[in-house]
Structures are given as C-alpha cells and as structure tokens.
Protein backbone atom coordinates (compact mmCIF):
# COMPACT_ATOMS: atom_id res chain seq x y z
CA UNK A 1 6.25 31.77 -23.23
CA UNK A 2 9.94 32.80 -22.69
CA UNK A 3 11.26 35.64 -21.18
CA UNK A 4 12.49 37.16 -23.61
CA UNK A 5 8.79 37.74 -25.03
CA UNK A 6 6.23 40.31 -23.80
CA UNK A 7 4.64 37.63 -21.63
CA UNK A 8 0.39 39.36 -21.43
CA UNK A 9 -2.28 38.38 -18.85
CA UNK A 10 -6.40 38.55 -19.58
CA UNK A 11 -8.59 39.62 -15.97
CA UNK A 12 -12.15 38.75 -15.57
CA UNK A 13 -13.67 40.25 -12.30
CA UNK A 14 -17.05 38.62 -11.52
CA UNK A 15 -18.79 40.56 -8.23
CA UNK A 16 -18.93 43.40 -6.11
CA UNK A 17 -16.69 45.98 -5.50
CA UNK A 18 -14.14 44.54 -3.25
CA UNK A 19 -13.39 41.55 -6.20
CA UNK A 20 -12.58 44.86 -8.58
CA UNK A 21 -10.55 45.85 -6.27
CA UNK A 22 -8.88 42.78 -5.61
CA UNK A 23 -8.28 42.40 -9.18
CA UNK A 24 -6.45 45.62 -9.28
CA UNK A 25 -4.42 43.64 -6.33
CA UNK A 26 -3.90 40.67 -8.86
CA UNK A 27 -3.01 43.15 -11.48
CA UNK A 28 -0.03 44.86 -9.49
CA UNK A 29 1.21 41.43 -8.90
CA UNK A 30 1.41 40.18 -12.46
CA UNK A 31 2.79 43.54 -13.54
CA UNK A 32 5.38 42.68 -11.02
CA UNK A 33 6.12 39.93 -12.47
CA UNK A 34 6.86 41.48 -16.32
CA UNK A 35 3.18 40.72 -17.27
CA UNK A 36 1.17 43.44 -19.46
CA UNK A 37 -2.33 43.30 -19.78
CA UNK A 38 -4.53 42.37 -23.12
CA UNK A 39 -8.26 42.69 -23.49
CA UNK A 40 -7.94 40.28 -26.29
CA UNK A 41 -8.15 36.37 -24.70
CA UNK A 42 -6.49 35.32 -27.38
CA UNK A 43 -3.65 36.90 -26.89
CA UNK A 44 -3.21 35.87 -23.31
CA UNK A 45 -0.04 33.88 -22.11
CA UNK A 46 -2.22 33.52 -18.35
CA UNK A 47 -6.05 34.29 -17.73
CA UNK A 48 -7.43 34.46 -14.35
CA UNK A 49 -11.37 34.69 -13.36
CA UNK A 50 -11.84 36.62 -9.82
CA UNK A 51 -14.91 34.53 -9.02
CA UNK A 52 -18.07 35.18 -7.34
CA UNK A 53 -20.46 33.00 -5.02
CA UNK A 54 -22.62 35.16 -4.14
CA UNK A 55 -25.56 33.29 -6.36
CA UNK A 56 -25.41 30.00 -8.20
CA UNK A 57 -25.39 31.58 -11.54
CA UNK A 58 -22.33 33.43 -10.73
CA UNK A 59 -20.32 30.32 -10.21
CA UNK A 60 -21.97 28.90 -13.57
CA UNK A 61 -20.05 31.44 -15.29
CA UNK A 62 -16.94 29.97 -14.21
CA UNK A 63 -17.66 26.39 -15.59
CA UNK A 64 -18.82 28.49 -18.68
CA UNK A 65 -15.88 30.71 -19.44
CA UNK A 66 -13.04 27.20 -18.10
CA UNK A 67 -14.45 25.08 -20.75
CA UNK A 68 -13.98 28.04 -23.64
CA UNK A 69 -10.43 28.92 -22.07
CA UNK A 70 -9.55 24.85 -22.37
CA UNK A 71 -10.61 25.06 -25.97
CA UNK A 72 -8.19 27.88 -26.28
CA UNK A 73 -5.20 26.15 -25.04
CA UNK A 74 -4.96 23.73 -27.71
CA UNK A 75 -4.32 26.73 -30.15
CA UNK A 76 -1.58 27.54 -26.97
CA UNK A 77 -0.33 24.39 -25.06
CA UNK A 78 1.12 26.77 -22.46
CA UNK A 79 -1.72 28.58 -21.55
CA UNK A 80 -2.72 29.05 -17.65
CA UNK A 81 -5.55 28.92 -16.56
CA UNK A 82 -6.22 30.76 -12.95
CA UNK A 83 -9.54 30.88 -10.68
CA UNK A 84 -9.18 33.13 -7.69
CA UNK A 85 -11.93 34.82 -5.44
CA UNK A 86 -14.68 33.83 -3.39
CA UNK A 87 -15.00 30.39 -5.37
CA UNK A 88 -11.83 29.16 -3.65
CA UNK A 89 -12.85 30.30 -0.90
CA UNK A 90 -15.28 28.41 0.39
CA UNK A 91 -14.21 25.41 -1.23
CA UNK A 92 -14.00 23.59 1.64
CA UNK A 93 -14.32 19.94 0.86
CA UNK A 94 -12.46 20.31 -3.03
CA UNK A 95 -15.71 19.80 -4.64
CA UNK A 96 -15.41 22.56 -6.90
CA UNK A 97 -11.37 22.23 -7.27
CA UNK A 98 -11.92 18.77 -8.96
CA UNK A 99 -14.91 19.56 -10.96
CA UNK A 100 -12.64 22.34 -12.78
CA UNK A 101 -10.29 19.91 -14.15
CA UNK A 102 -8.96 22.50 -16.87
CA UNK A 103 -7.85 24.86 -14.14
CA UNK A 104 -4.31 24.97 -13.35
CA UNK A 105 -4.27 27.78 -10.39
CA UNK A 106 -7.35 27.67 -8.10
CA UNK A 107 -6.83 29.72 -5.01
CA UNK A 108 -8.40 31.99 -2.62
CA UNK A 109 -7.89 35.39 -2.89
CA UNK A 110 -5.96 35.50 0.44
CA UNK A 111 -3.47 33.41 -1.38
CA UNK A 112 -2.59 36.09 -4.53
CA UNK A 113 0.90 36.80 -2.60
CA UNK A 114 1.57 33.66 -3.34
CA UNK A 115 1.21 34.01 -6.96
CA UNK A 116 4.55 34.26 -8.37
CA UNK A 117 5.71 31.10 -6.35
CA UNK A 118 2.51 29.15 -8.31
CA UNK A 119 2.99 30.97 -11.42
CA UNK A 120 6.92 29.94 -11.83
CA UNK A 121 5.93 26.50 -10.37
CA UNK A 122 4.06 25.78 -13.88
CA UNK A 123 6.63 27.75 -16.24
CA UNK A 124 9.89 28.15 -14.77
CA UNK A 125 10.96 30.49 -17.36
CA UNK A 126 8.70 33.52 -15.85
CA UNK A 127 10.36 35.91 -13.61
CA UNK A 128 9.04 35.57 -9.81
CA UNK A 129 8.93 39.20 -8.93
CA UNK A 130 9.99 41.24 -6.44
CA UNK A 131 9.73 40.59 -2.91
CA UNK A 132 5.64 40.39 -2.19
CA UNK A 133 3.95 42.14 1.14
CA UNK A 134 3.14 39.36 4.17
CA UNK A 135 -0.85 40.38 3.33
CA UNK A 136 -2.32 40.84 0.11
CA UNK A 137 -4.57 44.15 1.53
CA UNK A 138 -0.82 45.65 1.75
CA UNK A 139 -0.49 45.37 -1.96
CA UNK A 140 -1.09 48.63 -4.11
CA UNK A 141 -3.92 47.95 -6.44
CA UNK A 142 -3.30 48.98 -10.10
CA UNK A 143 -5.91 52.01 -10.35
CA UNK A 144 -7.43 51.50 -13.54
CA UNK A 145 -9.17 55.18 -13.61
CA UNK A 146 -6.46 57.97 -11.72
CA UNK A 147 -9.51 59.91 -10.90
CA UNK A 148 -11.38 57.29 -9.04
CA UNK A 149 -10.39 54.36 -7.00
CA UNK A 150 -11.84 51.96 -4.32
CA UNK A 151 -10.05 51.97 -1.46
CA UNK A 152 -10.04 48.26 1.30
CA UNK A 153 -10.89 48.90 4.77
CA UNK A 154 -11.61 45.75 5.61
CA UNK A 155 -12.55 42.02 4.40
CA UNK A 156 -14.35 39.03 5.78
CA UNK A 157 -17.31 39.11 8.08
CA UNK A 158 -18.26 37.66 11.52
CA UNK A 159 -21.82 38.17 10.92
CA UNK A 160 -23.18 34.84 9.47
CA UNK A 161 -26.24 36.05 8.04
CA UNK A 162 -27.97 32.62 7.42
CA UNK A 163 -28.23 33.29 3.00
CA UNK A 164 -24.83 34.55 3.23
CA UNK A 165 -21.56 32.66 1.74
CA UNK A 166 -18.89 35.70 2.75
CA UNK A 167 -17.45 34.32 6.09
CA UNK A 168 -16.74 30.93 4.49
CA UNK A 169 -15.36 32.31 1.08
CA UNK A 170 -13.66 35.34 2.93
CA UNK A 171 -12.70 34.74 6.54
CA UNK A 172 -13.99 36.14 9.46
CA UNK A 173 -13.42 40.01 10.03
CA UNK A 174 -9.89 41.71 8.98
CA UNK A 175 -9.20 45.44 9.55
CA UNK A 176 -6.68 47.35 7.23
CA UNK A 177 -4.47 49.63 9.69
CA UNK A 178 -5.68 53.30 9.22
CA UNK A 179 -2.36 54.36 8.88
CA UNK A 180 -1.84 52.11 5.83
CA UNK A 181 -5.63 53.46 4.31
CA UNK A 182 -4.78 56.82 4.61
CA UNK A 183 -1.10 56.52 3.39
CA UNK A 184 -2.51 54.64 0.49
CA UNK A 185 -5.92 57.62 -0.12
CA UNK A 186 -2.50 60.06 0.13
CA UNK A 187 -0.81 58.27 -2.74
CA UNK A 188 -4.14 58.61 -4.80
CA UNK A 189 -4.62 61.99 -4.09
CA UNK A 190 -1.11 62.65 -4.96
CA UNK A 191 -1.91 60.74 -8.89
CA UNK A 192 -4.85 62.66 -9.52
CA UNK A 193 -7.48 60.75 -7.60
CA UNK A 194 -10.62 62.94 -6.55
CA UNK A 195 -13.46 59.90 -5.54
CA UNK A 196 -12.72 57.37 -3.10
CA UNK A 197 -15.01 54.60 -2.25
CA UNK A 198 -14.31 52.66 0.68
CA UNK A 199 -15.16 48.94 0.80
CA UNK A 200 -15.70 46.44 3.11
CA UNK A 201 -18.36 43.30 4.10
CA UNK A 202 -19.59 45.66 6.90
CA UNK A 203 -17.80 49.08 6.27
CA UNK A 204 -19.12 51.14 8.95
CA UNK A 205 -17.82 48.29 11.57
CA UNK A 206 -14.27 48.96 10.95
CA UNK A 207 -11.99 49.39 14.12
CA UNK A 208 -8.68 50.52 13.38
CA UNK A 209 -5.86 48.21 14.83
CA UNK A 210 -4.11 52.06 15.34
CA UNK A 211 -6.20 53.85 16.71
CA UNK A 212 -3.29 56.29 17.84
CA UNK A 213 -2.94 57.31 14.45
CA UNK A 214 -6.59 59.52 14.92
CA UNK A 215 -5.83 63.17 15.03
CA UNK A 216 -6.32 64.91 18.18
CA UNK A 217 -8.57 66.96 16.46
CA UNK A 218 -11.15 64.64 15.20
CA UNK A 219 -14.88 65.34 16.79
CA UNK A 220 -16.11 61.79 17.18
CA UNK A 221 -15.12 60.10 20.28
CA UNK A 222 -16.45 56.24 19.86
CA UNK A 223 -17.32 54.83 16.32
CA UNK A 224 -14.15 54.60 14.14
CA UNK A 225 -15.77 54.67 10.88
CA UNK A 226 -17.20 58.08 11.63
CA UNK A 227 -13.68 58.73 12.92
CA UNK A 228 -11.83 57.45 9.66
CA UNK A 229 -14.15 59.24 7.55
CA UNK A 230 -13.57 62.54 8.98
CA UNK A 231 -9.82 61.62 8.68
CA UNK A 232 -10.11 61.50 5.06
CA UNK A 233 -12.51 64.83 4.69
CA UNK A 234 -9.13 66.46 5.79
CA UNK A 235 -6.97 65.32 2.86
CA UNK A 236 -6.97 68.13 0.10
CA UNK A 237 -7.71 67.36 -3.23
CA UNK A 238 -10.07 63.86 -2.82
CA UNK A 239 -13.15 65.87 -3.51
CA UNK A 240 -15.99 63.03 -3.27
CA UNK A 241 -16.00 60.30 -0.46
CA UNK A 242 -18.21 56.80 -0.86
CA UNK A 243 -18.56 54.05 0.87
CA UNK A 244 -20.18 50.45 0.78
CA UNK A 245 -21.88 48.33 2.19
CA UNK A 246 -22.88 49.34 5.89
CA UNK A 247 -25.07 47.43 7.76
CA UNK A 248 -28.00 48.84 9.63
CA UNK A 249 -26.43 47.92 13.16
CA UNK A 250 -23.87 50.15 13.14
CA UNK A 251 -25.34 53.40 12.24
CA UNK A 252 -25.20 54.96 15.34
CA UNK A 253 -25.76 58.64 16.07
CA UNK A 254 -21.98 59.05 14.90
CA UNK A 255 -22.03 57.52 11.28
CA UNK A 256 -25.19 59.62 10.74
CA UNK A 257 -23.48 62.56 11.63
CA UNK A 258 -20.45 61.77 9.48
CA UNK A 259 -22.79 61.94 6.45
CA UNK A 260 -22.77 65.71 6.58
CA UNK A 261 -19.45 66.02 6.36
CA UNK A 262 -18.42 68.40 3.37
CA UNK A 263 -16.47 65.49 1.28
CA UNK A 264 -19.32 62.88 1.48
CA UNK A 265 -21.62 62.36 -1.58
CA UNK A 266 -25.43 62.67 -0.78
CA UNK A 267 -26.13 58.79 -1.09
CA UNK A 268 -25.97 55.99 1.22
CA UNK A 269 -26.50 52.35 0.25
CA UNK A 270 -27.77 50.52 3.45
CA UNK A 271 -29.30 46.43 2.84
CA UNK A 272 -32.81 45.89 4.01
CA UNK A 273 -33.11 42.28 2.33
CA UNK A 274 -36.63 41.68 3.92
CA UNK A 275 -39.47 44.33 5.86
CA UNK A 276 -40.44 41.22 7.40
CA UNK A 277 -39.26 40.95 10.84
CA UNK A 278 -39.74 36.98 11.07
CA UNK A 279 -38.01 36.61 7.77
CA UNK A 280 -35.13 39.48 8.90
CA UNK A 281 -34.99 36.79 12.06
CA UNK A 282 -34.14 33.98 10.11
CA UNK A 283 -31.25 35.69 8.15
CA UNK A 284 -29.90 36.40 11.41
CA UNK A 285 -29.28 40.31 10.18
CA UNK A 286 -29.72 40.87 14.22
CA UNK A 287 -32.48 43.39 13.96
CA UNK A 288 -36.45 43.91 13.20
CA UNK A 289 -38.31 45.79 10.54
CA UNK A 290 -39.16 48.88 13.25
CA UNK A 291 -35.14 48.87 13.52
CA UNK A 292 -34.63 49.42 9.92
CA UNK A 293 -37.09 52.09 9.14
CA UNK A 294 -36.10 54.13 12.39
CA UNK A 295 -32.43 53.85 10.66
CA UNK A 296 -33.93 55.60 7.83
CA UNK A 297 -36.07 57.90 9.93
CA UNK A 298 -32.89 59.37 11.47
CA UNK A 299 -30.42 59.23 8.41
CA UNK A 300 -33.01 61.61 6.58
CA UNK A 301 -33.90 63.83 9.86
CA UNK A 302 -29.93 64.57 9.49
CA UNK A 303 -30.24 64.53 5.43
CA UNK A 304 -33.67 65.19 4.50
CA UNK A 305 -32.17 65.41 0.51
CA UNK A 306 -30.29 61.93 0.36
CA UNK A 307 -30.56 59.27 -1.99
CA UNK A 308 -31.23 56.14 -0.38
CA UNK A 309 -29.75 52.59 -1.93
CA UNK A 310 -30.71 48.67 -0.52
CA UNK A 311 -30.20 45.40 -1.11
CA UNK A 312 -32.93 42.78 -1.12
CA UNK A 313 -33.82 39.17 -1.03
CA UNK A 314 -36.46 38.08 -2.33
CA UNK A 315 -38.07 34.02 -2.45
CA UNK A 316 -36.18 33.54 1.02
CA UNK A 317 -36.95 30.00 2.79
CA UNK A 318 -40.63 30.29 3.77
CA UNK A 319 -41.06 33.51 2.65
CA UNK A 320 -45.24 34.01 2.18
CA UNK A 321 -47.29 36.28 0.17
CA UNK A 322 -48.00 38.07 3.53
CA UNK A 323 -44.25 38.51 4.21
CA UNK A 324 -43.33 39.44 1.09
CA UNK A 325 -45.88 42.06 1.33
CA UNK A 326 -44.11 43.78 4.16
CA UNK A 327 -41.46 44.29 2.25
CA UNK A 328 -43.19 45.89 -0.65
CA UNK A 329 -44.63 48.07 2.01
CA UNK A 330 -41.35 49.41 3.34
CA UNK A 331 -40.15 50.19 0.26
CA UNK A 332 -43.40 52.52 -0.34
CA UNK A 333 -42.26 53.77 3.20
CA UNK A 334 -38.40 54.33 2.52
CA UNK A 335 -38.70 55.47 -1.03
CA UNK A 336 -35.36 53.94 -2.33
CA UNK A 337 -33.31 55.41 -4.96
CA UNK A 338 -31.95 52.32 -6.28
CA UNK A 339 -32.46 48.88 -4.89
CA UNK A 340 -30.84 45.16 -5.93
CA UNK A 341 -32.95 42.43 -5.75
CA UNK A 342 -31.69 38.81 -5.71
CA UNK A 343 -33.76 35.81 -6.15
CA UNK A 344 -32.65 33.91 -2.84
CA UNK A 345 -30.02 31.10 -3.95
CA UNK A 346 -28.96 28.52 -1.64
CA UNK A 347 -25.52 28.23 -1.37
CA UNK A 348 -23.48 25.38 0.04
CA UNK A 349 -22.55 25.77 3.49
CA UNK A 350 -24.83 28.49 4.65
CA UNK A 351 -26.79 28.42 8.08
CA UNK A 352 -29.95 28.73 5.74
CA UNK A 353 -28.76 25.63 3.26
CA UNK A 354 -28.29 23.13 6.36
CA UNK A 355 -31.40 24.62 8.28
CA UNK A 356 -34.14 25.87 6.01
CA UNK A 357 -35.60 24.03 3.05
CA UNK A 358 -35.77 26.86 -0.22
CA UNK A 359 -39.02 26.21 -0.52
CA UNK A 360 -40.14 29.17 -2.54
CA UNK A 361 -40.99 28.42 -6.09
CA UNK A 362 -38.11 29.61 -8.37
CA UNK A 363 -41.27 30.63 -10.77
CA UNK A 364 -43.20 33.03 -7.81
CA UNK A 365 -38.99 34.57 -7.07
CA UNK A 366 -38.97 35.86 -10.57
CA UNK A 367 -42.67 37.29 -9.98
CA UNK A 368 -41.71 38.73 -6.48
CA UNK A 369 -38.66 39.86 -8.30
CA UNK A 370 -40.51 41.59 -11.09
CA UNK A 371 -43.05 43.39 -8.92
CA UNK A 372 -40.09 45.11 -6.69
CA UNK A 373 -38.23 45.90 -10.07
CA UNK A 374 -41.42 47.71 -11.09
CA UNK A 375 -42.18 49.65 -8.24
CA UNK A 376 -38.71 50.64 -7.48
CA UNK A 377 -38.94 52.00 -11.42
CA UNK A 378 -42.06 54.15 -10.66
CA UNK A 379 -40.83 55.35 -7.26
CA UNK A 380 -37.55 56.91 -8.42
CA UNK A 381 -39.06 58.25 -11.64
CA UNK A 382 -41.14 60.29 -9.36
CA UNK A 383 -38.70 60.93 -7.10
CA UNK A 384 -36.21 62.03 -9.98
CA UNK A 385 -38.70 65.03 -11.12
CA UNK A 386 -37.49 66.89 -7.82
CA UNK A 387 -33.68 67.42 -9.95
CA UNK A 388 -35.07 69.41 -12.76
CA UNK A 389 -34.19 72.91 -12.49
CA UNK A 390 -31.60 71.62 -10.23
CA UNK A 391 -27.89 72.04 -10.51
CA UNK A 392 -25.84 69.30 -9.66
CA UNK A 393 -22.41 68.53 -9.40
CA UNK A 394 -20.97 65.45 -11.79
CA UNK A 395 -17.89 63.50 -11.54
CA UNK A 396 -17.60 62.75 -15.54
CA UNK A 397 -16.75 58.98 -16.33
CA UNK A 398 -16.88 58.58 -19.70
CA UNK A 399 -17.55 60.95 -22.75
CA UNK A 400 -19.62 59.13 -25.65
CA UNK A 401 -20.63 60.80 -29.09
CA UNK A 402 -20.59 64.58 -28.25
CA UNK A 403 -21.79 63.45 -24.56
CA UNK A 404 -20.25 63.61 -21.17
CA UNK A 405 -21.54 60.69 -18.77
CA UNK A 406 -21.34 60.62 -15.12
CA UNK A 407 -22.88 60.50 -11.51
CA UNK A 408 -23.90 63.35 -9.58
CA UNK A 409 -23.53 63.76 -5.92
CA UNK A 410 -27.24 61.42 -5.12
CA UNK A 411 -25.34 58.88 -7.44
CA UNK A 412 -27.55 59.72 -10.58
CA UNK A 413 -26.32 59.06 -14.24
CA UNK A 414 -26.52 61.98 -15.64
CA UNK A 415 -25.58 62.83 -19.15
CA UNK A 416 -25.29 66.60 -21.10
CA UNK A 417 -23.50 67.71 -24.24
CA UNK A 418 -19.73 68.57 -24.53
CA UNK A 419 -17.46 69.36 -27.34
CA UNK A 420 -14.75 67.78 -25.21
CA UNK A 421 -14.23 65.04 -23.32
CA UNK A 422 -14.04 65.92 -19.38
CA UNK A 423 -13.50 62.88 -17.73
CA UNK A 424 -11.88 62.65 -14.67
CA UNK A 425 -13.37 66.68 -14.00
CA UNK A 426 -16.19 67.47 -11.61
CA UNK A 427 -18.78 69.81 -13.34
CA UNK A 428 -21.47 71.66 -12.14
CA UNK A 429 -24.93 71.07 -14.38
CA UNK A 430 -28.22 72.05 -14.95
CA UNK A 431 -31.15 69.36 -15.34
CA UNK A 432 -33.51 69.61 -17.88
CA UNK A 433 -35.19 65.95 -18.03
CA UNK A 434 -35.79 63.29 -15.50
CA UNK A 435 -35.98 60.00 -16.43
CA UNK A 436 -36.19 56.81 -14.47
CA UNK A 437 -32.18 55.87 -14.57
CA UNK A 438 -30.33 59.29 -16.20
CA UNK A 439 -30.61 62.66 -15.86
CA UNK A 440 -30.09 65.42 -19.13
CA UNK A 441 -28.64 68.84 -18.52
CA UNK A 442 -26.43 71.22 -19.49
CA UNK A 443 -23.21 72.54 -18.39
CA UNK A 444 -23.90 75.53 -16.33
CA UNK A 445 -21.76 78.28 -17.55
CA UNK A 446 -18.93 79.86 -15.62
C-alpha cells in the first residue's frame, strides 16, 4: 500500500443504530485520510469491525470474521486489521485485546480521532489527514442515504441497568451541544435529507449543555428533549422526525406532547424488558409494571392511532413461569407493533453477572422466546387489518423488480408497484392487503 495507489477500506457495523452511525463517523475519517470504500474484502488495504456486546453471540462474530480476515492477509501481508465499538469498550482487564491476536487496531470508539495517528503508526506511507475534531460526536458522519440520516444526541448512560453492558463499553452520559445537532440536521436538510432519527442510550434524557441556544418561541418550558424536538419541527424541508431509544422515566407530560407535533412519525419505540415488577426491580430500570402501562395509557390518550415498539428480555436471572407470565400479559394489554426479544446473556461486568446467577435454562429462553415471537405475530396481524382502505404516507427506501419499498408514518413496510424508482420521495398510498410485516397498496393518484 503506497500512496500513490487508491489505498480502499471494507466497514462491518455489528449493532444498533448509534454503531451505524458511528461507522459513518469512521467512514469520514478514512475518507480523510485518501481511503475509498470497497464492498469487496478482498480488495481491502484496511478492514475494521464496529463491534457489538450487547449479547455473547455478537462478540462471537468478531472471533469469527478475525480468523477469516487473518487468512486473508497472507494473500496481502499489509493488510490491517481494526476492531472498534463497544468490544473495546469494556475491555477492561485486556482479556479480549489478547485473545484477538490477529488484530492490529483494537480501540474504543471514543478513540476513532485518533485513527490516523494509529493508522500511519503501522504504514507510514498513508497520509494522516487533516486536522481531526477534539470529540469524535463533532465529526460529520458520511451519510450513506442523502434522504435519511441518524443524527447523535447523546452517548453513554448513567443508568446501570443490572443486564446492561453500555456504561462500561460507552461511558457514562455525554450530551451533543444543540447548537452543533441542529447545525449538523441544517447541513442535511440542505443535501437533500427529509428523515432524521435521533439516537441516543436514553434519548429523551438529553439536556443540552446550551440551553441558550432554545428559541424564545419554543412552548415547552422544562424537558429538553421535548424542547429539541420542537426545535427541529421548525427546520423546512426535514419532513419525518424519529427517535430511539427513550426510556419510560422520562416521558413526562412534555415528551408526550411533543409526539403530536406535525414533523413526528406516528411510532414510538419505548423498552418494557419485563411486566414483572420484581424482575423490572432487579434490572434496576427504576420503575414497576403499573409505571409502564400508565406510560402507555397516556402516550395513546394523546395518540390514540400510534404504533407502539419495545424491547424485551426474556430468561432473566430467576425469571419463573409466573413472571414470565406477566409479561405475556402486558403485551396482550399494550398491543405492540413490533417488539425485540433477547434471550438474557450475561455479560462480563454487569451488576446482574457479579450478583445474580443466570439460572434460566438456555433451552426454556428459546421457548419463552418463541411464545412472545408468536403472539407478537398474531397481535399485529390483527392490528394491521385497521390500514386497509387506509392511505398512508411512505418514505420509499428501495425500489425492487417493478416495486417501491418503504415505511409509512406507524413504521410499516409497505410495498406497491412503480414503473420508476422513487426512492428518497415521500408518497402518499392506498392499502389493499395487510399482512403480518408489509403492507400492499397502490399509489394514490394525484
């Protein structure tokens, strides 16, 4: 690798949201640096994995995809191999480090400033770059779609829930400036952007560090969120506004309210992870079961039509049949939309790995598992009949043989017949069929 050859980089983002968009972080800096990307590992002078912890199998896809890359570089002696993410992160003791012996970069994502410095460290012949920002949630990510883009509010948590691996792989809670989120939301407007989601390990706890940067004008008086949100329903042109993950807690009679605003899609994702208050205990999420479902109670007394996302745990340490059956029943109670369900895996570090004993039969997980997956099926299949005859308005993704794909406002796939591709266009459309996971319709004529 020399500079006078097109020097080409290969990204795999493991994770949630916030790792893409740290990988569009990583991908701005390596562009920096004279870098162009390849889908083709092959072809790759330096491939990094943006890693995630969240579950054991996760990180088993690193050891997985190191050993193939190390086969690689014999084909390419000068081939780097890079490991970023929440794997670093909470590597506290090296363990992991020294069991990836083929890994020549292994940092935290923090660290990706420091990139070039690492990066011309191993190969002196690459170019360092220009000057880098002081923090990495300062660098412009490299939008991969102009129409859509995630936008970072915020990363780390101060939370601890007990399962949870965040505020050791992450940090404890860091809020972006507002006056840096909206500047960047400005920039994607101004590139063609119409969706923003905002991201963060507990989104609607963001406090802005500026808070004299609020308009004058803006209606809510205490909970930033609500007041950052309305902030961006002023900014013409960003059509659809998303956000993820909240956290029960901090849904106060403000955040609800924000969910009418005009820009805001009709779907909110908020994490259950048990109906079992002893079991909700034990996670330390801070609240009860009565808590959660009066959260619902109000979100849909301000918007009886929304669609309704959660995350939950399942096989939890101790979890019973009887506990496990109060969660089934509050998801008869909330009728969710969509829900993930994880198989509880203990993770190194935890509260829950040094205190509680996963005790729960990995065998009984996968049935818990499988009898959520089934009811959640039948629930929104019912619920899904209420959108024929509808019309409803779809941001189009992707266009595949003679069909337009995208999600509608509820964050339904929903697919009708084009001639042309429309992607990146919002489109009003009729539904015709319901079925579990995609809606069919038809462009509604003009």
């Amino acid at each position: 690798m020399t500079l006078d050859l097109q020097k080409k980089y290969h990204l795999i983002t493991l994770g949630c949201q916030m790792n893409k968009n740290d990988s569009e972080r990583l991908a701005s800096v390596l562009q920096n640096m004279g870098f162009s990307e390849t889908n083709q590992v092959g072809e790759a002078d330096a491939i990094f994995i943006n890693s995630c912890s969240v579950r054991q199998s996760a990180e088993d896809r690193i050891f997985g995809f190191t050993r193939n890359f190390a086969k690689l570089r014999r084909e390419k002696p000068h081939l780097i191999i890079g490991v970023t993410g929440c794997m670093p992160g909470r590597d506290r003791d090296d363990r992991l480090r020294k069991s990836l012996s083929d890994v020549d970069l292994f940092f935290p994502t923090k660290d990706m400033i420091n990139l070039p410095k690492m990066l011309s460290e191993l190969n002196p012949n690459l170019r360092p770059g220009d000057d880098m920002a002081a923090d990495y949630l300062s660098l412009r990510p490299t939008i991969q779609k102009k129409y859509q883009a995630f936008v970072t509010l915020q990363t780390g948590c101060n939370h601890f829930c007990t399962y949870c691996v965040v505020p050791f792989s992450r940090g404890l809670e860091v809020n972006r400036p507002l006056r840096d989120i909206l500047a960047e939301i400005h920039d994607l407007r101004d590139n063609g952007c119409v969706e923003v989601t905002l991201l963060g390990q507990i989104v609607n706890h963001y406090i802005a560090p500026d808070p004299e940067h609020f308009s004058k004008d803006n209606p809510y008086q205490k909970n930033h969120f609500a007041k950052l949100l309305w902030e961006v329903n002023q900014i013409t042109g960003i059509e659809r506004i998303h956000w993820t993950a909240p956290h029960p807690l901090y849904m106060d009679d403000e955040a609800i309210d924000a969910l009418t605003l005009p820009k805001q899609i009709n779907f909110i994702h908020l994490p259950a992870q048990s109906g079992n208050t002893e079991i909700l205990k034990k996670m330390n999420r801070r609240h009860d079961r009565e808590f959660f479902l009066e959260t619902i109670r109000r979100i849909k007394a301000k918007k009886p039509d929304i669609a309704i996302g959660t995350d939950i745990i399942v096989g939890f340490c101790g979890e019973t049949e009887e506990q496990f059956q109060d969660t089934v029943s509050l998801f008869h109670e909330c009728e969710f939309d969509i829900s993930y369900h994880a198989q509880y895996s203990e993770r190194t570090h935890t509260v829950a790995a040094k205190a509680f004993p996963d005790d729960v039969p990995k065998a009984e997980k996968k049935r818990r598992w499988e009898v959520l997956q089934k009811l959640m099926e039948e629930i929104v299949l019912k619920k899904n009949q209420v959108y024929v005859g509808r019309t409803v308005s779809v941001l189009v993704e992707r266009y595949d043989h003679g069909f337009c794909v995208g999600n509608s406002r509820e964050m339904k796939q929903v697919r009708f017949k084009s001639d042309i591709p429309m992607i990146g266009q919002i489109v009003e459309v009729e539904i015709y069929k319901a079925q579990e996971w995609v809606l069919y319709g038809r462009k509604k004529a003009e």
